[in-house]
C-alpha atoms as a PDB file:
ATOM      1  CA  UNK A   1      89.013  92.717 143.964  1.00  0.00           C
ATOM      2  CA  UNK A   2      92.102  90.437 144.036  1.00  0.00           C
ATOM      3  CA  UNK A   3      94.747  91.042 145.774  1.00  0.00           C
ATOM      4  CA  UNK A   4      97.702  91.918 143.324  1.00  0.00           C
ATOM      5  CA  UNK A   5     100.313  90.631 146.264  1.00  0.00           C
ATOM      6  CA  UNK A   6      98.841  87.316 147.597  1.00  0.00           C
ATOM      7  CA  UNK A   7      95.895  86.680 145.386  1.00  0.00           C
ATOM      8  CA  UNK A   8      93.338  87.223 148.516  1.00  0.00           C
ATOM      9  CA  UNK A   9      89.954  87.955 147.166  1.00  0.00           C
ATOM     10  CA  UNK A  10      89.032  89.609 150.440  1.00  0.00           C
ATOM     11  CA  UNK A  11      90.219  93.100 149.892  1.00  0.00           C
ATOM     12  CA  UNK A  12      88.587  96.433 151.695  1.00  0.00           C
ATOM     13  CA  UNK A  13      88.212  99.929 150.055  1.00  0.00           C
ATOM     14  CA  UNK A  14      89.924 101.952 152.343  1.00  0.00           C
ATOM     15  CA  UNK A  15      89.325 105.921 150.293  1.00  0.00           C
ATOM     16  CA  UNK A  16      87.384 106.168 146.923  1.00  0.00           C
ATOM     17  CA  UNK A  17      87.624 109.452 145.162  1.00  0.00           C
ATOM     18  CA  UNK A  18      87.100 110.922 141.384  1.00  0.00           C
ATOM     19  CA  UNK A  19      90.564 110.395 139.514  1.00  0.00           C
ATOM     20  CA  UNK A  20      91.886 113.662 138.033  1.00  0.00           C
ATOM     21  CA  UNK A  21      90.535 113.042 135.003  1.00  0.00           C
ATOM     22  CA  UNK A  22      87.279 113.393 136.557  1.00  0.00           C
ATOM     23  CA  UNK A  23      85.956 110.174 134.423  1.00  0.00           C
ATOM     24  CA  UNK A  24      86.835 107.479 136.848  1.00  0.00           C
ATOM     25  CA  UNK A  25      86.815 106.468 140.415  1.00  0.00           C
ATOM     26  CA  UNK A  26      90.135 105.700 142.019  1.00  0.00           C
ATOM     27  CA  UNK A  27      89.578 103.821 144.818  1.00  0.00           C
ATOM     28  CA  UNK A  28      92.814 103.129 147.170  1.00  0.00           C
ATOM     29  CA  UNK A  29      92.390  98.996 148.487  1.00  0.00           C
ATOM     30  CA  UNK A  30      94.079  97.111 151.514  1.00  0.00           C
ATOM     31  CA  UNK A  31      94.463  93.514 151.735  1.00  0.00           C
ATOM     32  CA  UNK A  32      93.483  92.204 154.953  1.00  0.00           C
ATOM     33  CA  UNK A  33      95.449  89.092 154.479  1.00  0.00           C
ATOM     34  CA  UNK A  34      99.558  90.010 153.592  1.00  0.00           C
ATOM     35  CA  UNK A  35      98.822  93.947 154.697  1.00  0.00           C
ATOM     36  CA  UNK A  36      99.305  95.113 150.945  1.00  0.00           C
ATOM     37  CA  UNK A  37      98.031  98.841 149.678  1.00  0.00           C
ATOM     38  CA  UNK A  38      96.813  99.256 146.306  1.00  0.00           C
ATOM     39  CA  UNK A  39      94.813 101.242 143.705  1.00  0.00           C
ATOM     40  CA  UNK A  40      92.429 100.507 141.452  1.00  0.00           C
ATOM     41  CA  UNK A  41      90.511 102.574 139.004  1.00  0.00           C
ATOM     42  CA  UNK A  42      86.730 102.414 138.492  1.00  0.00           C
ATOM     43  CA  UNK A  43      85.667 103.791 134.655  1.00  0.00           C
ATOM     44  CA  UNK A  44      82.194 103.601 133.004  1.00  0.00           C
ATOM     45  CA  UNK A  45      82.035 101.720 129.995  1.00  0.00           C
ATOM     46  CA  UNK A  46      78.905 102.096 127.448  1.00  0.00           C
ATOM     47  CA  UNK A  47      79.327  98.778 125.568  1.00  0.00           C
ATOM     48  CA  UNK A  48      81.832  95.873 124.968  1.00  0.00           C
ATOM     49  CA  UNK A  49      83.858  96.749 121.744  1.00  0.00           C
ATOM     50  CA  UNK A  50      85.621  94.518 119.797  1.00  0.00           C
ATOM     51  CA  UNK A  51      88.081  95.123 117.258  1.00  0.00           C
ATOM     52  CA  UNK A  52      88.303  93.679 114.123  1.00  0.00           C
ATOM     53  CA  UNK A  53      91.741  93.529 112.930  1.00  0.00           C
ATOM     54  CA  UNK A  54      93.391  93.960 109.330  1.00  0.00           C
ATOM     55  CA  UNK A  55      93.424  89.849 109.313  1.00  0.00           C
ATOM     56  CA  UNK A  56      89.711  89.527 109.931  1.00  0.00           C
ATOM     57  CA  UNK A  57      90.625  88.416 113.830  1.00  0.00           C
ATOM     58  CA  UNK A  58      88.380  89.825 116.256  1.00  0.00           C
ATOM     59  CA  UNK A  59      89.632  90.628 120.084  1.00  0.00           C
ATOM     60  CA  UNK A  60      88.220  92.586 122.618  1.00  0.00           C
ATOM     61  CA  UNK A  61      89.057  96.471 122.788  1.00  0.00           C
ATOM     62  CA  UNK A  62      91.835  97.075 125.409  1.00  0.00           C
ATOM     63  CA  UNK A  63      91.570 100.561 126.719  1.00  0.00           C
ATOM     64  CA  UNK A  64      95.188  99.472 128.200  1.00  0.00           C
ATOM     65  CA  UNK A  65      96.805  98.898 125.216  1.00  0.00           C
ATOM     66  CA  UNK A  66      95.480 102.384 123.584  1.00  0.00           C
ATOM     67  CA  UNK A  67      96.980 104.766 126.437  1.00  0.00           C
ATOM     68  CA  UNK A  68     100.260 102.826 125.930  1.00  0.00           C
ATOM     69  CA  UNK A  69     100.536 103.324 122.384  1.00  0.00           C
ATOM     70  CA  UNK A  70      99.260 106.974 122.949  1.00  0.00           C
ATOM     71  CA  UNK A  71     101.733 107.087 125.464  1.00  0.00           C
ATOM     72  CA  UNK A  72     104.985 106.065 123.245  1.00  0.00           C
ATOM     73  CA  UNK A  73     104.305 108.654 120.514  1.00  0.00           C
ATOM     74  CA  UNK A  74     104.063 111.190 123.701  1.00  0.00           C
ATOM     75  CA  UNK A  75     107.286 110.309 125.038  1.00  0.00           C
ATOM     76  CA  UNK A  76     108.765 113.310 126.312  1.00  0.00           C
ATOM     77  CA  UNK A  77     106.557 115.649 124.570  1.00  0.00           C
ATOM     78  CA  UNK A  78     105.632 118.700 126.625  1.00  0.00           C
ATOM     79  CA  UNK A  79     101.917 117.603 127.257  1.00  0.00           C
ATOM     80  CA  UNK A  80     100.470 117.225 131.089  1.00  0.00           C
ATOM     81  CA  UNK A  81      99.273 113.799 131.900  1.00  0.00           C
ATOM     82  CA  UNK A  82      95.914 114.709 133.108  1.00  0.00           C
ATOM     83  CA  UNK A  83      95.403 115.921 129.749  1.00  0.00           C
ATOM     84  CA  UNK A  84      96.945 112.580 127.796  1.00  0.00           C
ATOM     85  CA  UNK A  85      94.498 110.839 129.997  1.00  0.00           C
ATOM     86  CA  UNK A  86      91.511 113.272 129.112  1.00  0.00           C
ATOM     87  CA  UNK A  87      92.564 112.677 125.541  1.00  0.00           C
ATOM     88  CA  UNK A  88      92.478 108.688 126.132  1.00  0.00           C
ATOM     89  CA  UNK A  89      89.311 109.116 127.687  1.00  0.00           C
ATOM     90  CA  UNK A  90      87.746 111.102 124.846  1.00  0.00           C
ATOM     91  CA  UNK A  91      88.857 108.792 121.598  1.00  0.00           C
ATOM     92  CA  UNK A  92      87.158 105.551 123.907  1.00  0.00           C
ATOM     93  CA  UNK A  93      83.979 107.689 124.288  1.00  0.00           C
ATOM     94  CA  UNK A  94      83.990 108.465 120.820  1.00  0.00           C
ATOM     95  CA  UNK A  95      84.507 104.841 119.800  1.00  0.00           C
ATOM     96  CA  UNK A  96      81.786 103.794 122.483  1.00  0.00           C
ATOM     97  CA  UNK A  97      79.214 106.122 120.717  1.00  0.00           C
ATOM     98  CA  UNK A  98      79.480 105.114 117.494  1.00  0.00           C
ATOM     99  CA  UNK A  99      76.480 102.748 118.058  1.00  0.00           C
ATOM    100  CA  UNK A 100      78.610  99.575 116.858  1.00  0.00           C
ATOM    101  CA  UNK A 101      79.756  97.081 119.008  1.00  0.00           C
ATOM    102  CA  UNK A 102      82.385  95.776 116.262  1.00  0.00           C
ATOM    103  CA  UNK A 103      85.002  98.568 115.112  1.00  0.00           C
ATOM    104  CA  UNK A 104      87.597  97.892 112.723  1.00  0.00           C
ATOM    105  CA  UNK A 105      91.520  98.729 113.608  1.00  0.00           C
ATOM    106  CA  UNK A 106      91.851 101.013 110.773  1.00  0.00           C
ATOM    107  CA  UNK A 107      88.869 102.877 112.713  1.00  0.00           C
ATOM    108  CA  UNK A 108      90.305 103.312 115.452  1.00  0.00           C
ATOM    109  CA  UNK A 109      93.509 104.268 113.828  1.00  0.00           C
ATOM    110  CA  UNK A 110      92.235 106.980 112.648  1.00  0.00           C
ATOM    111  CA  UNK A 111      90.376 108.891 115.065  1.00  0.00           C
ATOM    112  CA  UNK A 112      93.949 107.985 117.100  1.00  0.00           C
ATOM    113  CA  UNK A 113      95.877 110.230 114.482  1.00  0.00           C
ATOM    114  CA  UNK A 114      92.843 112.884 114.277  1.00  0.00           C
ATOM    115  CA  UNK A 115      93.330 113.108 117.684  1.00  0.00           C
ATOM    116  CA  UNK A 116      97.474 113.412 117.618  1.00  0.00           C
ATOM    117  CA  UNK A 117      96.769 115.731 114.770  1.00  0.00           C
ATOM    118  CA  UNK A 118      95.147 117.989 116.717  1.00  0.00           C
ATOM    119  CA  UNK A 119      97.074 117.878 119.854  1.00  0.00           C
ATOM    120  CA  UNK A 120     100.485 117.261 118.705  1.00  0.00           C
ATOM    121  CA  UNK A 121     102.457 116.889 115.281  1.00  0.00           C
ATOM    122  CA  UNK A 122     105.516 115.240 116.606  1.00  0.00           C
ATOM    123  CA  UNK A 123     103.157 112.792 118.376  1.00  0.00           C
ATOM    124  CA  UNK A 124     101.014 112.148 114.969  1.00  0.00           C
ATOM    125  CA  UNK A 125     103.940 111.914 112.907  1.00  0.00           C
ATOM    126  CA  UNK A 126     105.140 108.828 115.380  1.00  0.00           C
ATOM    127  CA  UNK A 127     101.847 107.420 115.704  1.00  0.00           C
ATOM    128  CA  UNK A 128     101.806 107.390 111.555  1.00  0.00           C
ATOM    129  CA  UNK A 129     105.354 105.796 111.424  1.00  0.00           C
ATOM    130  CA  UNK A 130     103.938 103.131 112.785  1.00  0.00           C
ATOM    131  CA  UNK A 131     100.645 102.943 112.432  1.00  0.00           C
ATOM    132  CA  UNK A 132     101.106 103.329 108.489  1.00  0.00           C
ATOM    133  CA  UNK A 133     103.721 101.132 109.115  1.00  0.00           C
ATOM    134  CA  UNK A 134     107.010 103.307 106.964  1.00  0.00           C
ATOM    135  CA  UNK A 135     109.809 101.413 105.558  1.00  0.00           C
ATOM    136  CA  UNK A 136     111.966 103.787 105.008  1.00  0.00           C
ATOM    137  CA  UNK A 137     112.733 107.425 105.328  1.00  0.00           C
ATOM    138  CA  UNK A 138     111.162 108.617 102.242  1.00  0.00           C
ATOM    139  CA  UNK A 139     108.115 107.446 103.882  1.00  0.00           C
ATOM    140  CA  UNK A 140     108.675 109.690 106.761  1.00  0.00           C
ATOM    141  CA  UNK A 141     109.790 112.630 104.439  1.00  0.00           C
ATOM    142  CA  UNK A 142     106.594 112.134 101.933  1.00  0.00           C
ATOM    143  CA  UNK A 143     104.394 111.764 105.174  1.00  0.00           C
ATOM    144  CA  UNK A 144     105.703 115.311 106.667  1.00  0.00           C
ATOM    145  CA  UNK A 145     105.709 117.073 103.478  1.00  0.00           C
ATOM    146  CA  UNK A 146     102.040 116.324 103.499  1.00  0.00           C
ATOM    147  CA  UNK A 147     102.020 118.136 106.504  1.00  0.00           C
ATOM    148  CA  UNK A 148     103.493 121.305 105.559  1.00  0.00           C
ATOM    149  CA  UNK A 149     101.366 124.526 104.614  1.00  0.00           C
ATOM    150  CA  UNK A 150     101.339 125.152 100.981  1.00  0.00           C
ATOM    151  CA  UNK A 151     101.870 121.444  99.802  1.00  0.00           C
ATOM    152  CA  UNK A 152     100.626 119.318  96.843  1.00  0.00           C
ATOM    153  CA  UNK A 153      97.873 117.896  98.886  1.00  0.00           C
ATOM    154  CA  UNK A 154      96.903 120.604 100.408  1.00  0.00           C
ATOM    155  CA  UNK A 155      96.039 122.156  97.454  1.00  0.00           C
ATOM    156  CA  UNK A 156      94.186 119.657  95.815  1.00  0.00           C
END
């Protein structure tokens, strides 16, 4: 593992341990060379994934970029991070298990919100806003009246 300080490629493992959310292996690092302490995380992945994108442009899945779009409809909800990260963990299982390599975005989109829906509406709403990509704020008002009990979807 490099060395995020001096680019040394000679780092030791000094204490590996499960993470909290009990799906990866933190592992805390020291750098012989500038004396520099650092963790890295250790997570089993079933296949490579791409995703293909609304354009037709395929790029690799990026666990990374999930948890911080996860993360930005959380903002300052009242959810414990060991369970945003079990969450996380979950919705890249169940994209790793679909038995495709190739997902498309709008896939993933979805079992994203699914996932929100279930967990948090304030969350899913701002997931949606963007994800659905709303103009304006009828879009946000026809969006959450969808949500309500007892509305015109809803009973259809």
């Amino acid at each position: 593992m490099r060395c995020p300080f001096c680019g040394n490629t000679e780092t030791q493992v000094k204490d590996s341990r499960p993470a909290e959310d009990h799906v990866s292996i933190r592992r805390r690092r020291f750098c012989p060379s500038c004396g520099g302490r650092f963790t890295t995380y250790e997570r089993v992945q079933l296949r490579d994934l791409v995703v293909i994108k609304k354009n037709g442009k395929r790029e690799d899945f990026d666990r990374d970029k999930l948890e911080r779009s996860i993360r930005i409809a959380l903002q300052k909800r009242p959810l414990d991070p060991d369970r945003i990260d079990q969450m996380i963990s979950g919705i890249v299982r169940r994209l790793e298990s679909m038995g495709e390599s190739d997902i498309e975005s709008d896939k993933v989109g979805e079992i994203v919100m699914d996932t929100l829906a279930r967990i948090d509406t304030v969350a899913y709403v701002r997931f949606a806003s963007v994800y659905k990509n709303f103009q304006a704020a009828d879009d946000f008002n026809d969006f959450v009246q969808e949500l309500r009990p007892g509305s015109p979807k809803e009973e259809a």
